[in-house]
Protein backbone atom coordinates (compact mmCIF):
# COMPACT_ATOMS: atom_id res chain seq x y z
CA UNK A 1 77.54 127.22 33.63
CA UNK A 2 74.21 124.96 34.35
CA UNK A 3 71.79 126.55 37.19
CA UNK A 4 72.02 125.38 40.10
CA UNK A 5 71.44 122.78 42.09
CA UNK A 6 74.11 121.00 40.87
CA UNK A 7 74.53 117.34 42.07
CA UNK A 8 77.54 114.79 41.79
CA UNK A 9 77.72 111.25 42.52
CA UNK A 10 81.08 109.11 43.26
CA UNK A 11 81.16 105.27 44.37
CA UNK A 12 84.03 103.98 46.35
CA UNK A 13 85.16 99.77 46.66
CA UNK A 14 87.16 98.60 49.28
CA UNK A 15 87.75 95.64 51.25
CA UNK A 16 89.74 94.65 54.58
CA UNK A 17 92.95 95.52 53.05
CA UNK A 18 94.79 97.08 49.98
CA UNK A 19 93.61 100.04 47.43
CA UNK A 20 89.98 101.65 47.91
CA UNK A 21 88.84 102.48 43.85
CA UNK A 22 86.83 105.70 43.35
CA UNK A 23 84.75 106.11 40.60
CA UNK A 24 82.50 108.78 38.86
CA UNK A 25 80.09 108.11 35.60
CA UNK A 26 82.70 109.46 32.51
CA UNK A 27 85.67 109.44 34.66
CA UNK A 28 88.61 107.00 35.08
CA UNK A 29 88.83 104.59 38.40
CA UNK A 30 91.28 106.33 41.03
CA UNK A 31 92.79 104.13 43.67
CA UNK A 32 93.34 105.59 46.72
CA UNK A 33 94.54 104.83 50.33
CA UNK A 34 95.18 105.68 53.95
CA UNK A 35 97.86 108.02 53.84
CA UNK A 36 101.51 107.12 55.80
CA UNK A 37 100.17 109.15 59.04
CA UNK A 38 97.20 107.10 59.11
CA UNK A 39 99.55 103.59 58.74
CA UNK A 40 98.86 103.61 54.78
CA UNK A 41 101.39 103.01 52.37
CA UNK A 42 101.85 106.75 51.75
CA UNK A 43 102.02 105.82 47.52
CA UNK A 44 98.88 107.14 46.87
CA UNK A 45 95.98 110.07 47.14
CA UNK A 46 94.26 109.84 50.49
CA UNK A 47 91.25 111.69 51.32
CA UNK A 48 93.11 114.14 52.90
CA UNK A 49 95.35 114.89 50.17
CA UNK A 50 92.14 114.93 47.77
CA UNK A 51 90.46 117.30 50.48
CA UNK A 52 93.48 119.86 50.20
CA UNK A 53 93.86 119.24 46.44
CA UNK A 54 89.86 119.87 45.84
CA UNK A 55 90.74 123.49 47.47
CA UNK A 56 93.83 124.13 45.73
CA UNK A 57 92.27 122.98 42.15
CA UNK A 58 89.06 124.98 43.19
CA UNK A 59 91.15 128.40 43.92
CA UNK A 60 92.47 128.20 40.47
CA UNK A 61 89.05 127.55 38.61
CA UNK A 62 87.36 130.18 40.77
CA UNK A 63 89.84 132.94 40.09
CA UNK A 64 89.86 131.85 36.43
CA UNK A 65 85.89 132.31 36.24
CA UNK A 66 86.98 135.84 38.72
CA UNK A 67 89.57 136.91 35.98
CA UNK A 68 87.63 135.84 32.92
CA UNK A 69 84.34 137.84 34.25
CA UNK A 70 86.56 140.86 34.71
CA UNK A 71 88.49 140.79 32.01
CA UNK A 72 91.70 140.13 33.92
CA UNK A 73 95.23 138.66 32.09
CA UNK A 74 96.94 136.79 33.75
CA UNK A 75 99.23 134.08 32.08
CA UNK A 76 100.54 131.30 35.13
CA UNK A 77 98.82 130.81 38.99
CA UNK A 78 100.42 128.13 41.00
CA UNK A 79 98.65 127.75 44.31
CA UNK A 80 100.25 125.40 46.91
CA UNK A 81 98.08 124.57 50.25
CA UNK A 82 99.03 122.71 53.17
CA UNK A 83 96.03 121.56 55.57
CA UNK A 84 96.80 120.97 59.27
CA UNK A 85 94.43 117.83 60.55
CA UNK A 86 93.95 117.62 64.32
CA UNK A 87 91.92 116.62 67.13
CA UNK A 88 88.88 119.20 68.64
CA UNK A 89 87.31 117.79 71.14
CA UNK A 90 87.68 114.02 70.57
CA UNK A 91 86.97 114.63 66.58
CA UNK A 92 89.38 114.30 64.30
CA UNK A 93 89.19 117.19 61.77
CA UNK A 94 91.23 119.46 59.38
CA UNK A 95 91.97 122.78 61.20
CA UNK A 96 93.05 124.98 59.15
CA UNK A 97 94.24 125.01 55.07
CA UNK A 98 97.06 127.44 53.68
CA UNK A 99 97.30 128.90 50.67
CA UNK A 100 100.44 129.80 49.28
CA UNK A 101 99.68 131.49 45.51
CA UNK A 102 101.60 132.87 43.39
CA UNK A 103 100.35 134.91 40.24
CA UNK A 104 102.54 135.69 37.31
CA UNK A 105 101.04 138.69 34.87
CA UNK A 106 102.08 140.30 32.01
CA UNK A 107 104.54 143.86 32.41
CA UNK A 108 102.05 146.65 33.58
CA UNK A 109 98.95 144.91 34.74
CA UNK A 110 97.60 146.16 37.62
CA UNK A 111 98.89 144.40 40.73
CA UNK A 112 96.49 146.02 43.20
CA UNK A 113 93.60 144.57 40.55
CA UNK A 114 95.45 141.13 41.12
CA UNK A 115 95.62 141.51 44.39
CA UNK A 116 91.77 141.92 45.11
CA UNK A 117 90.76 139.23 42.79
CA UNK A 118 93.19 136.51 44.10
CA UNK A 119 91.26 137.73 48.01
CA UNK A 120 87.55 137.53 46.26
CA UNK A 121 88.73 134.11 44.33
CA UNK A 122 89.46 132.89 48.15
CA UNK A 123 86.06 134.03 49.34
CA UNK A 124 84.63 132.46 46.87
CA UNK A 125 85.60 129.04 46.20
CA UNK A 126 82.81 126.62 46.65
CA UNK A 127 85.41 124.05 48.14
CA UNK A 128 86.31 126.36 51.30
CA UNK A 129 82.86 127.78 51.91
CA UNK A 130 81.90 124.18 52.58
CA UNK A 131 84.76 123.53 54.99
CA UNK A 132 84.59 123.81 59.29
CA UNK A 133 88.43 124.81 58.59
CA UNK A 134 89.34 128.35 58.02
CA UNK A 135 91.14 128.71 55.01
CA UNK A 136 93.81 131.60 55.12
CA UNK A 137 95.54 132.68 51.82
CA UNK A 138 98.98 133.79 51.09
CA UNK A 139 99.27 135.72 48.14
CA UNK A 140 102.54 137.11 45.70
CA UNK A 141 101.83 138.87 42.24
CA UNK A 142 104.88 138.87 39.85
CA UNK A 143 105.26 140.17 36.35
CA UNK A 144 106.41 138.33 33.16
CA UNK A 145 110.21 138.97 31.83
């Protein structure tokens, strides 16, 4: 990993109506839109899915680096979350994000291990710690076979 700080730069083209393109230097273009709740067409990533994606992508890197560092197998982690946007006082904001994970190891491994490194991947993701929303995990360990 580079020191820190790190620093990351994305451009976004729009106009009055139709796709808004996202781009990154080394990256392809990603359309996006307003999602169907927002009167979009619904057909592609919004910025709220890409908010609750960029925290369910960021669990799984985070407790790879957490398992990796501690020597940790582990051979599947599927991680579904589910953000709940609302209003707070006239601002529209995401509220709360749930995690739903689910880790698959191999016969014998230590589940109580699992256990406390799926909580510390949670604390630790870079993604949550920069949210207003409190992120609340869910987590199931199941062996191989």
């Amino acid at each position: 990993m580079q020191s820190f700080p790190h620093h990351y730069e994305v451009s976004a083209t729009g106009s009055g109506t139709g796709d808004i393109f996202i781009r990154s230097a080394d990256l392809p273009e990603w359309p996006t839109n307003a999602p169907a709740e927002f009167d979009g067409p619904g057909d592609r990533w919004s910025p709220e899915t890409m908010l609750v994606g960029a925290v369910a992508n960021c669990y799984i890197l985070t407790f790879r680096a957490i398992a990796t560092a501690s020597q940790f197998p582990w051979t599947d982690l599927q991680c579904s979350a589910s953000g709940l946007l609302d209003r707070v006082d006239r601002v529209t904001q995401f509220t709360a994000i749930q995690l739903d994970v689910k880790l698959t190891v191999p016969v014998g491994t230590d589940r109580d291990k699992a256990e406390r490194l799926l909580a510390k991947a949670e604390q630790a993701c870079l993604i949550t710690s920069s949210l207003k929303a409190h992120a609340e995990l869910t987590a199931e360990v199941v062996e191989a076979g």
